[in-house]
Structure formats: structure tokens, C-alpha cells
Protein backbone atom coordinates (compact mmCIF):
# COMPACT_ATOMS: atom_id res chain seq x y z
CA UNK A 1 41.85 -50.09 -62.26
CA UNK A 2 43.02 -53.22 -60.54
CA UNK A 3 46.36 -53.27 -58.06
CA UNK A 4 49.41 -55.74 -58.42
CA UNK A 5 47.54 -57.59 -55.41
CA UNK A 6 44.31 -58.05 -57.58
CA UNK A 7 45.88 -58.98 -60.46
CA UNK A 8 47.88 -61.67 -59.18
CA UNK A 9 44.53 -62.94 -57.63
CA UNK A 10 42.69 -62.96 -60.56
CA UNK A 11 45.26 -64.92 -62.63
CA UNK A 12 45.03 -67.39 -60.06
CA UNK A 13 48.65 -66.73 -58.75
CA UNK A 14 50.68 -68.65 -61.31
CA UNK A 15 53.50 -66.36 -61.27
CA UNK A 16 54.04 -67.60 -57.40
CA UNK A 17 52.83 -71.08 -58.45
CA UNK A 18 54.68 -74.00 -56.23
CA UNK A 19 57.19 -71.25 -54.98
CA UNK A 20 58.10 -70.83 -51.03
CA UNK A 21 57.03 -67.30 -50.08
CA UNK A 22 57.43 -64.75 -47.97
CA UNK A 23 55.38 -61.54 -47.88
CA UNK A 24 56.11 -58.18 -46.67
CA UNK A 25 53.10 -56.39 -46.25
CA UNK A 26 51.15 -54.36 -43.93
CA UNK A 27 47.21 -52.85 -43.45
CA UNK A 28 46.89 -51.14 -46.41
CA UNK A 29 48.09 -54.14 -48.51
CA UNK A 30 44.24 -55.63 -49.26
CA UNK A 31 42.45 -55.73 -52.37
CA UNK A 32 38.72 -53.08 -52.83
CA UNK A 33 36.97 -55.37 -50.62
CA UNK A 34 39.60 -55.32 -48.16
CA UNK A 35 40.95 -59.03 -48.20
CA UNK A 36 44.51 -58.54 -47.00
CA UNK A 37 47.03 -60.15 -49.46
CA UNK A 38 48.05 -61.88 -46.28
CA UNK A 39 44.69 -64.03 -45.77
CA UNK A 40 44.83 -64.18 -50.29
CA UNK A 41 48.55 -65.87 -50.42
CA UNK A 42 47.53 -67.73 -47.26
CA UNK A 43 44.29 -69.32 -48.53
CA UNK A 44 46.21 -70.36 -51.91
CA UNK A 45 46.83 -74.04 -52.88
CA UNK A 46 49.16 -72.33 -55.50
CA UNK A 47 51.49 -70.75 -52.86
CA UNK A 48 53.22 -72.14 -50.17
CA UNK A 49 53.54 -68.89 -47.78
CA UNK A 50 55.88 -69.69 -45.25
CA UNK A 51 56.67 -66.45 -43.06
CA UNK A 52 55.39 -62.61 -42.85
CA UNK A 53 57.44 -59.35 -42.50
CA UNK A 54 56.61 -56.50 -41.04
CA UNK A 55 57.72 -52.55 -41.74
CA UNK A 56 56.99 -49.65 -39.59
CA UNK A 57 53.68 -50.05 -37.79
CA UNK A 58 53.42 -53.78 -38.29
CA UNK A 59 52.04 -55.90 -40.12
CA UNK A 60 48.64 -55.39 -38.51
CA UNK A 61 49.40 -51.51 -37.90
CA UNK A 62 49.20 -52.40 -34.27
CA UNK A 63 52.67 -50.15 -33.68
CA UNK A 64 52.63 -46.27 -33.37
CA UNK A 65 55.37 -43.99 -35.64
CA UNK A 66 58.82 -44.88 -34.45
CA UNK A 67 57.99 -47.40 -32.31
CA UNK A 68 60.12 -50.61 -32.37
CA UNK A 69 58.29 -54.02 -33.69
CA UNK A 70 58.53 -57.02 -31.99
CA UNK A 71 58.85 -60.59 -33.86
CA UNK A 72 56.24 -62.61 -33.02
CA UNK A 73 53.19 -64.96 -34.52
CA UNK A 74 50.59 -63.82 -36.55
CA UNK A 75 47.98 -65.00 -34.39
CA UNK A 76 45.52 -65.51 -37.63
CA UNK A 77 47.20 -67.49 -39.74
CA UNK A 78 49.74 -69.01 -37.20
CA UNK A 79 52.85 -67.70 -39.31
CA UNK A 80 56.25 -66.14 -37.93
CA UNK A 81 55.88 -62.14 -38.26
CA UNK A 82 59.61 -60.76 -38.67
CA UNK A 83 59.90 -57.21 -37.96
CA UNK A 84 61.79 -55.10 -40.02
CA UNK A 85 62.10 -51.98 -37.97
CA UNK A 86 63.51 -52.27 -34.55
CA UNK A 87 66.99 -53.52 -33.98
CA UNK A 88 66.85 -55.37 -37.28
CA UNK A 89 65.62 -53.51 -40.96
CA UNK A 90 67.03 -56.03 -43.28
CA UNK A 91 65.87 -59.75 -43.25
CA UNK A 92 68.48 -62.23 -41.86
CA UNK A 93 69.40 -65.09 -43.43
CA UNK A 94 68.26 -67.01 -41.02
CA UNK A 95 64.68 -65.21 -42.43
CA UNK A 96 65.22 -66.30 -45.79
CA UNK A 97 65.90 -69.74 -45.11
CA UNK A 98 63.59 -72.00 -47.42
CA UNK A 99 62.37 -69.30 -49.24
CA UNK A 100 62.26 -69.10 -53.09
CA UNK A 101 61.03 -65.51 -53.42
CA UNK A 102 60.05 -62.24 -51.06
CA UNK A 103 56.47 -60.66 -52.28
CA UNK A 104 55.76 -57.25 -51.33
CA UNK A 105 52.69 -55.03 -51.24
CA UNK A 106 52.28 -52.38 -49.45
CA UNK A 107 50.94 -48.80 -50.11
CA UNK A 108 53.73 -46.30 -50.29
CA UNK A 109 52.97 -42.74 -49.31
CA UNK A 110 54.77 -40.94 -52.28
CA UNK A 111 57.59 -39.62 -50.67
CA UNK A 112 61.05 -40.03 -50.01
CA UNK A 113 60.51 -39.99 -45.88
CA UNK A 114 57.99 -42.80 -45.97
CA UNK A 115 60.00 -45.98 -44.26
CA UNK A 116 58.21 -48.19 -46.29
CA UNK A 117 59.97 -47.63 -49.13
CA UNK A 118 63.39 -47.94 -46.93
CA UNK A 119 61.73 -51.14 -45.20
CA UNK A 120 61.47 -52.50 -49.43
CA UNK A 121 64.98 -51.46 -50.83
CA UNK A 122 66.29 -53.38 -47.06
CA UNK A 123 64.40 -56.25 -48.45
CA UNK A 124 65.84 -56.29 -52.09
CA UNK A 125 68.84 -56.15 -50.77
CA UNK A 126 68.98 -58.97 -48.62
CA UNK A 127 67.11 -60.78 -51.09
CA UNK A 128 69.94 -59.85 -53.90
CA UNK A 129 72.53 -61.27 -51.43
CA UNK A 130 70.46 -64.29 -50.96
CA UNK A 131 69.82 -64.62 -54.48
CA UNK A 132 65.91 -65.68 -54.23
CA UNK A 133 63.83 -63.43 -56.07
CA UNK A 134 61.88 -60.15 -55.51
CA UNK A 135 57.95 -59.68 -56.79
CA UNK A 136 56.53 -56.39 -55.93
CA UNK A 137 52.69 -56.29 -56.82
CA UNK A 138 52.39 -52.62 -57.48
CA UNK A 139 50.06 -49.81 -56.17
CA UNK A 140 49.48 -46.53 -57.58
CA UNK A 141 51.66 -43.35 -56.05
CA UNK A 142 48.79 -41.43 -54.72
CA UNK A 143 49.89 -38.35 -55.24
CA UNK A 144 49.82 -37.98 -58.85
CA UNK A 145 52.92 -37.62 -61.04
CA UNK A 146 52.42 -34.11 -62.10
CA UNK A 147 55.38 -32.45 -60.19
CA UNK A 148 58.79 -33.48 -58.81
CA UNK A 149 59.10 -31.50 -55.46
CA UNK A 150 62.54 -30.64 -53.43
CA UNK A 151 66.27 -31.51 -53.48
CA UNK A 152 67.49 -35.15 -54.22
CA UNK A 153 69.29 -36.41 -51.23
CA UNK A 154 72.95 -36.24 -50.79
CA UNK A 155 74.37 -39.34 -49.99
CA UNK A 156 76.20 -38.43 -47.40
CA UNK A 157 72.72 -38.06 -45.47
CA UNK A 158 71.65 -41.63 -46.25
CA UNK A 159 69.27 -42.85 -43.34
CA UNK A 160 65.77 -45.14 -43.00
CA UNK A 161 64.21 -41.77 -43.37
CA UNK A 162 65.85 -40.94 -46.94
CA UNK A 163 66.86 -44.18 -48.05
CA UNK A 164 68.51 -43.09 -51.97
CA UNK A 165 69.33 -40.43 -53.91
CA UNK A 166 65.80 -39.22 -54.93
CA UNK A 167 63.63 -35.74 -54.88
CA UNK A 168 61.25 -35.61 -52.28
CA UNK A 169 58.43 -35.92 -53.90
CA UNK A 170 59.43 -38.43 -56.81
CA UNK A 171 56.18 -39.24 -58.65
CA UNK A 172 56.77 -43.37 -59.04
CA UNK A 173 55.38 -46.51 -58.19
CA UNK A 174 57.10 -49.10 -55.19
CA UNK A 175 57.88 -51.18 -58.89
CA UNK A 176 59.49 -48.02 -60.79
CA UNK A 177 61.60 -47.61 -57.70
CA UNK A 178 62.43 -51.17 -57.13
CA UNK A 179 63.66 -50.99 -60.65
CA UNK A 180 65.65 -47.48 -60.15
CA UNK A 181 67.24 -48.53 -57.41
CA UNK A 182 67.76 -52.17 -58.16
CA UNK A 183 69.89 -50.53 -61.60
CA UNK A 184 71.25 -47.78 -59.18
CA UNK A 185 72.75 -50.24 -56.72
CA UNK A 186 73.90 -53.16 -59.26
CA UNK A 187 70.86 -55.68 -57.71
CA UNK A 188 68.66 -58.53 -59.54
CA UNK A 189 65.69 -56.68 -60.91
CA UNK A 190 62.55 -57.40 -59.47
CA UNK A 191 59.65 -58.85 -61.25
CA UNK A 192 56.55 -56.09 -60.56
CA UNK A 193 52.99 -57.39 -61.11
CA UNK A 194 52.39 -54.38 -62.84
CA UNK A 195 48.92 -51.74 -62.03
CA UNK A 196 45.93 -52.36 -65.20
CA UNK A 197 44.77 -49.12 -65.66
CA UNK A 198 46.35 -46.65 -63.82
CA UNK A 199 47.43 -43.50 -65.27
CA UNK A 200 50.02 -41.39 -64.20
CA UNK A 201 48.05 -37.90 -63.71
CA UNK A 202 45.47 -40.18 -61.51
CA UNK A 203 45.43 -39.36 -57.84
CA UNK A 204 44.44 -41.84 -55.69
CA UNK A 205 40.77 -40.77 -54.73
CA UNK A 206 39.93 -41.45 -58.84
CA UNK A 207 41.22 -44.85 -58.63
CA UNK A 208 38.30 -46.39 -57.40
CA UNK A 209 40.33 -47.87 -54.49
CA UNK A 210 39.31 -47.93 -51.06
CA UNK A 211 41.28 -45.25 -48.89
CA UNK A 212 43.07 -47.17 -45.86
CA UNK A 213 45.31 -45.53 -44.13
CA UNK A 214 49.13 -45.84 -44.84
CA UNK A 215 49.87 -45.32 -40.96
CA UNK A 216 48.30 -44.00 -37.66
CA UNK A 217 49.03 -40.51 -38.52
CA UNK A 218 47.77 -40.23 -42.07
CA UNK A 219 44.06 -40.24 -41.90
CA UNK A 220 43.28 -38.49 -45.28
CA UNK A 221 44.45 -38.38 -48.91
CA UNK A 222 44.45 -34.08 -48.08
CA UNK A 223 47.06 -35.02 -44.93
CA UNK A 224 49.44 -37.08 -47.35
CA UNK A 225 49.24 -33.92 -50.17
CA UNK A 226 50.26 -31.83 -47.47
CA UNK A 227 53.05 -34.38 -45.74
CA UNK A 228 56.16 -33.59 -48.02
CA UNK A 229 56.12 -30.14 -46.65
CA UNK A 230 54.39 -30.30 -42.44
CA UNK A 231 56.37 -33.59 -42.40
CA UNK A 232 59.53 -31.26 -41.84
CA UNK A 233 58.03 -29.90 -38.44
CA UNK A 234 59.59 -33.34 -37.08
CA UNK A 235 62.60 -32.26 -37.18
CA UNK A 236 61.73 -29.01 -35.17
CA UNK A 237 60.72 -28.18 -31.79
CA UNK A 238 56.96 -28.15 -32.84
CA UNK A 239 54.31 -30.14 -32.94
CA UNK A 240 53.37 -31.49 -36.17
CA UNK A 241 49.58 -32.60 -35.23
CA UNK A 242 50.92 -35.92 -33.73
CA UNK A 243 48.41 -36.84 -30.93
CA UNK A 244 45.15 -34.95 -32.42
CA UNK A 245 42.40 -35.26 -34.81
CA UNK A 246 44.73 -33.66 -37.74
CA UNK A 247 48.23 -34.56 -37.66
CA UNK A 248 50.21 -33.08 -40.60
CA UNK A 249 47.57 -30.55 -40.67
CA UNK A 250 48.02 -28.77 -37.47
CA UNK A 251 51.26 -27.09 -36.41
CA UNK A 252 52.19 -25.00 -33.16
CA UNK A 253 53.63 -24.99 -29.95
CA UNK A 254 52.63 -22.99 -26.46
CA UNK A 255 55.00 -20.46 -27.21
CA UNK A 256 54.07 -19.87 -30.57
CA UNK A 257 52.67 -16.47 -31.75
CA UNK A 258 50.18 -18.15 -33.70
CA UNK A 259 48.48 -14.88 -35.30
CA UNK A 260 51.32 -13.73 -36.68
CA UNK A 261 52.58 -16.85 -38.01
CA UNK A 262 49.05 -17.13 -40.20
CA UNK A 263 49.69 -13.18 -41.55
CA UNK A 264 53.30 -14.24 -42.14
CA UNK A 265 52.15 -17.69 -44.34
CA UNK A 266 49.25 -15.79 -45.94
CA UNK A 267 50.74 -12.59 -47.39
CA UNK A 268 53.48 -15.39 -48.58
CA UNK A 269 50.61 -15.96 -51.05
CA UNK A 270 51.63 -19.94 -51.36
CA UNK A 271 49.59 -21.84 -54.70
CA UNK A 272 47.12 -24.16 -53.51
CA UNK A 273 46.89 -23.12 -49.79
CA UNK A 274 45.22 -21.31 -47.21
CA UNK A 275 45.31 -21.17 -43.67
CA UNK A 276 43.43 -20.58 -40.42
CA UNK A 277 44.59 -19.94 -36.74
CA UNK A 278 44.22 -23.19 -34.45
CA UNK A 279 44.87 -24.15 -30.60
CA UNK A 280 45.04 -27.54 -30.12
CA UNK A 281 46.11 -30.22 -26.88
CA UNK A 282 48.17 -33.11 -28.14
CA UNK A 283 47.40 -36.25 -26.26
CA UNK A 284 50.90 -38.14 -27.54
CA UNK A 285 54.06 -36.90 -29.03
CA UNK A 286 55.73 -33.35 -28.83
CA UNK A 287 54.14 -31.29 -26.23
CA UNK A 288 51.79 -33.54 -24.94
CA UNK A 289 48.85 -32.46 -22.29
CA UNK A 290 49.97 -29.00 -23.20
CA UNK A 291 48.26 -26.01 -24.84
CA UNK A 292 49.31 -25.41 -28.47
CA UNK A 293 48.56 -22.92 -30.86
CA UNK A 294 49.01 -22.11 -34.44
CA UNK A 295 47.97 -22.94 -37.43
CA UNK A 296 45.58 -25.61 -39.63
CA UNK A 297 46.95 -25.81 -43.58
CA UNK A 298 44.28 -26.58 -46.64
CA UNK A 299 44.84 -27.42 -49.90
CA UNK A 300 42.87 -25.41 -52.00
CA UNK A 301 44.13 -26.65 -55.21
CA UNK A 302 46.55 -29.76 -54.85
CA UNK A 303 47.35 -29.81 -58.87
CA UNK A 304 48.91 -26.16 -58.03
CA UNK A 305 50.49 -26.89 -54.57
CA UNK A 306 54.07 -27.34 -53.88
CA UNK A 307 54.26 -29.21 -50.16
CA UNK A 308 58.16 -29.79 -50.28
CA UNK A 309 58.17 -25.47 -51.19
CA UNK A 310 55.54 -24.85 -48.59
CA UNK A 311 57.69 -26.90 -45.99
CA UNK A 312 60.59 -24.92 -46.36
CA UNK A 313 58.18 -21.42 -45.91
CA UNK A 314 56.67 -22.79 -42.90
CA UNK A 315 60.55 -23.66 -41.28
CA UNK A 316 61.34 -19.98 -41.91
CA UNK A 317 58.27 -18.56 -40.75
CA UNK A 318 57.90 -21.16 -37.26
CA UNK A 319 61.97 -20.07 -36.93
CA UNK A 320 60.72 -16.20 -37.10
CA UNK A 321 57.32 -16.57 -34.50
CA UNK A 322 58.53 -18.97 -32.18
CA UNK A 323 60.55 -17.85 -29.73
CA UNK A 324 61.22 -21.20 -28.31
CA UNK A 325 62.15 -22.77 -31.81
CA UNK A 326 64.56 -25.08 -32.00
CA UNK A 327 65.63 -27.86 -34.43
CA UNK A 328 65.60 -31.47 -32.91
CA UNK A 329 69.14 -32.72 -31.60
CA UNK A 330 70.38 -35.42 -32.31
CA UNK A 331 70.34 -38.87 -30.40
CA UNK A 332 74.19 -39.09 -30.59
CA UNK A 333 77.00 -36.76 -30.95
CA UNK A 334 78.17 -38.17 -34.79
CA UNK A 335 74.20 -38.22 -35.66
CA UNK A 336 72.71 -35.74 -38.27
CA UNK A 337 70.09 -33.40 -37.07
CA UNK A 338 66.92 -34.80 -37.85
CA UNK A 339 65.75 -32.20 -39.91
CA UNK A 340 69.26 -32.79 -42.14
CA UNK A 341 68.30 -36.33 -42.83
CA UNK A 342 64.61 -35.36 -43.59
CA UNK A 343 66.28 -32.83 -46.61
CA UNK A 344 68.75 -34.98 -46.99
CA UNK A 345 70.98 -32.14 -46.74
CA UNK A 346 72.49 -29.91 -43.69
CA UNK A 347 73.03 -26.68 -46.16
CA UNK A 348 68.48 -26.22 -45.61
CA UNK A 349 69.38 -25.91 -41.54
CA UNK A 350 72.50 -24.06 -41.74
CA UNK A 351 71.13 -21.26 -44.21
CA UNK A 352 68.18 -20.65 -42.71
CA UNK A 353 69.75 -20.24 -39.43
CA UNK A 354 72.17 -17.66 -41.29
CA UNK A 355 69.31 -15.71 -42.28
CA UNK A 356 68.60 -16.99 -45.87
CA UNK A 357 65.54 -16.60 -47.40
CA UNK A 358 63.20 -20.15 -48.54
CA UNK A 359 63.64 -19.15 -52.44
CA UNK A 360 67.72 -18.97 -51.52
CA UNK A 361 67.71 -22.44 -49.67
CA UNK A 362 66.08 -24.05 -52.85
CA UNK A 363 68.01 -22.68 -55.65
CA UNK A 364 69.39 -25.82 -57.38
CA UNK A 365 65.84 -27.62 -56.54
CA UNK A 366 64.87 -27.03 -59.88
CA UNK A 367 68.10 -28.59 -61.40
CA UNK A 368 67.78 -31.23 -59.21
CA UNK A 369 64.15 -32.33 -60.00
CA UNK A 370 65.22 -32.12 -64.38
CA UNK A 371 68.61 -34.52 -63.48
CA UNK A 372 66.25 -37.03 -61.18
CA UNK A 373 63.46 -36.67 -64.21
CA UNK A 374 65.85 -38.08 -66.82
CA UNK A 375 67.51 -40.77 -64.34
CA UNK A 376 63.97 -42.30 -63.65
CA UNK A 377 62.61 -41.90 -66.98
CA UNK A 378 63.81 -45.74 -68.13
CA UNK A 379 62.35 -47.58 -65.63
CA UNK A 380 58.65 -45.96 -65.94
CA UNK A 381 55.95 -48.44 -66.38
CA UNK A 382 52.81 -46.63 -67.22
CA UNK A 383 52.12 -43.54 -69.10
């Protein structure tokens, strides 16, 4: 299997040949013997590559989750670095000057909360309004496309953490969704360097690829199959494993009656999972220096596991055995809670909190997942 990175390498990049470029990428964007596509485009007498941009973490992953990016030089290559995520997300004209196109490559994380993909649909938008062109070299979702998991996003809950109108767990490629959206939104279409040999039903650890991690926080390919469902503990009082050894994996909180919340998830009887009692000291993040305890999730069987389900189990149990629980405010008064713009949807929050049960909350999922199937059927590349 070779990536959209690889490919364009190995055909000598012709289909950037003479052009003025500018490349949004990050760590994980590097071929299997970890060149970065960086040092590739920069070593090319075929490309002129005139400026880097940088999502969330940087383009060196030098930034922790959340944290603002500065603009600065990439002290390698001697390049300007333009952050996209800090007080600007979508490149500036001023950015684009002199360019002919905008290449990206970076690994996506398979779900709608990842800002990456935000971070790419900011840059095909500026770069439809600029009218240069958009090449995404394409890298296999890592999760597999053998489910569709959760709601599609209401609109009305639009944010850099749910950036269009898609389940959260969609099952496509950076290129399938720069084509959705691109169709979706009325923009150019970008031109995708297309995967050679990737099948749909592959998950990423039978790809051959080298596993690098798609930020700080996701140190496994078992963390990521678990994300679309802990991820939700953001937008809670909890911890969510941020500052240990296994975030995503462990979930508590000092006041947390973590023995009961493990009989609670296990006689839930959850596909795919099982669980085990934790205590745990965060070093950064939510309850940091403190005492914590809960619980550690595995995936027993990922083909069988539904994270976005599991997610909405754990919310209900952590509401019913923490006594301290609490969803995150927000920042400002006219702000979602977080936990609204993670479902993309305030009706999760508000019936849980009157007493509905996880099965109640995601009635319509299923209907849902069958409308976003058909709407992303046309712009599928590989089988």
C-alpha cells in the first residue's frame, strides 16, 4: 500500500511540477521511512515550496491540545510556518500570495472532532476564494470503514471541533471528504493523489505503515478506536487520561465512586469492551497533581465495538457515580457547552440531565448514519 505522499514521490512530483506551493502538514505527514513530506517537497527541483502551515500541534507537533500556535520559521528548511489554529484558522491572503496551489497531508484521526480535518476544509476554503488550487495526497482512515457511529451534526452547532454536517465516526479518507464537502459547500474540487492499495475494511495496523502519532494524546491505534466515545469526557468535569500514560483510556475524578462505575459499565454488557478499576495522578490537564480514580476501557473486539454508543453509556453512568459531575461551561455566555459542540447537538446534554436513558438519546442515530451513507456514497474513491 503506498500513501498520496509516496505516490507523488515516486512519480517524481509532476503533478506539482513548476507550481508555487504551499504545504499544510504536520508529524505524521512522512512517508514508511519517515521522510516528512516537508524535507520531500523541499528537496524537489520539481517544486518550488514557498511557505508551510501548521494545524493543531504544529507543524513539528511541538504544541500541546488546545494550545495556540505561533507563526514563525521553520528552523530546518528556513521557510515561514503559518499557524492555523490560534487567532487565525483560515490562511490570509496575505498567506496565499504567490502561490499556485495548497498541498496537504496529514493523518486524520477518523472522526468528526479531530481539528485537522477543520484545519483542511479552513484551507479549501480560503483556497476556493483565492482561486489557486487544492491537492490533498491521501492517507488511509484508520479506523476501518465498517460502521458509521453517532448523530450527524446539526448545523446550528458548527465549531473547529465539528466542522460539517457528518456522523461521528464517518468512515472516509481527508480526499473523500475534501470532495463531500467541496460539493456540499459549492467549492473547486480538489485534486487527491489518491491511496494504491488500500481497502476500505483495512485498519491501519494492516497497512504496513508506520504508526506515528496523530497528536500528543493519541499514543496507540487501541486509544484512537476508543476516542469517538472517551473523547466526550472533555466536555465533562472528568478527566479523560490527559496528563498520564493512557489518555482516552483512563477516566475518573477524586470524587468518583470508581467501583461502582466499573459494575455499572460491565453489567451494561457493551460489544467489544471490558473494563478494569484504575487510580491514576494526572500531571497536566483536568485535575492535575490530584488523586483520580476510575476506570481503564479495552477493546476486546474493535470490528464489534461501537465508541460513539459506548460514549454516550459512559456520560450516563460518570453523571450517575460522580457526585461532583458536571458538564464543562462555557467560555462565554452565547457559547455552546462543550459537550453540545462535541455531539453536535444540545438535545444529548439536556436528555440525559432529564433522566433519559443512552438507547433514548440515540434514537434517530440509526437514521442518521443510512441518510449520511447515501450522501457520501458519490464521492468514495476506493472499494
Amino acid at each position: 500500500m503506498r500513501t498520496g505522499l509516496e505516490r507523488l514521490a515516486d512519480g517524481g512530483l509532476l503533478e506539482l511540477k513548476g507550481a508555487r506551493v504551499g504545504l499544510v502538514t504536520n508529524p505524521n505527514g512522512v512517508d514508511r521511512s519517515f521522510r516528512s513530506a516537508v524535507d520531500i517537497l523541499h528537496d524537489s527541483s520539481a517544486v518550488d515550496l514557498r511557505a508551510l502551515f501548521g494545524p493543531e500541534h504544529g507543524v513539528r507537533g511541538d504544541a500541546q491540545a488546545g494550545a495556540h500556535v505561533d507563526s514563525a520559521t521553520d528552523p530546518k528548511t528556513g521557510l515561514p510556518v503559518h499557524s492555523l489554529h490560534g487567532e487565525i484558522t483560515r490562511p490570509t491572503p496575505e498567506m496565499l500570495d504567490g502561490l499556485d496551489a495548497l498541498v496537504i497531508d496529514m493523518q486524520d484521526m477518523a472522526s468528526r472532532y479531530t481539528t485537522y480535518l477543520s484545519t483542511q476544509l479552513e484551507v479549501q476554503a480560503a483556497a476556493d476564494e483565492a482561486g489557486i488550487a487544492v491537492v490533498i495526497l491521501d492517507r488511509p482512515n484508520p479506523l476501518a470503514d465498517i460502521r458509521l457511529e453517532g448523530n450527524v451534526l446539526d448545523p446550528a452547532f458548527q465549531s473547529f471541533v465539528g466542522a460539517h454536517p457528518i456522523t461521528i465516526r464517518h468512515g472516509m479518507t481527508a480526499g473523500e471528504l475534501g470532495r463531500l464537502v467541496a460539493a456540499e459547500r459549492g467549492w473547486q474540487e480538489p485534486a487527491v493523489v489518491p491511496l494504491d492499495g488500500w481497502r476500505r475494511t483495512d485498519w491501519y495496523d494492516e497497512t504496513g505503515l508506520p504508526w506515528v502519532l496523530p497528536s500528543p494524546n493519541m499514543p496507540t491505534l487501541e486509544t484512537l478506536t476508543l476516542y469517538n466515545g472517551t473523547c466526550l469526557v472533555e466536555g465533562t468535569s472528568l478527566s479523560e487520561g490527559r496528563g498520564t500514560t493512557m489518555p482516552f483510556r483512563f477516566i475518573g475524578s477524586p470524587s468518583l465512586d470508581a467501583d461502582a462505575l466499573v459494575d455499572d459499565l460491565r453489567a451494561r454488557s457493551l460489544p467489544g469492551l471490558a473494563f478494569r478499576r484504575v487510580s491514576f495522578t494526572p500531571m497536566f490537564s483536568k485535575h492535575a497533581q490530584a488523586l483520580c480514580h476510575g476506570v481503564e476501557a479495552y477493546v476486546t473486539d474493535r470490528d464489534a465495538l461501537d465508541a460513539a454508543a459506548f460514549g454516550l453509556h459512559l456520560l450516563h453512568a460518570l453523571r450517575r457515580h460522580d457526585p461532583d459531575f458536571a458538564w464543562v461551561q462555557p467560555n462565554h455566555d452565547d457559547r455552546p457547552f462543550f459537550i453540545d459542540l462535541l455531539l453536535g447537538s444540545d438535545r444529548p446534554r439536556t436528555m440525559l440531565d432529564a433522566g433519559a436513558s443512552p438507547d433514548e438519546v440515540m434514537a434517530g442515530w440509526a437514521d442518521d448514519q443510512r441518510a449520511f451513507a447515501a450522501r457520501r456514497a458519490p464521492f468514495l474513491l476506493y472499494d
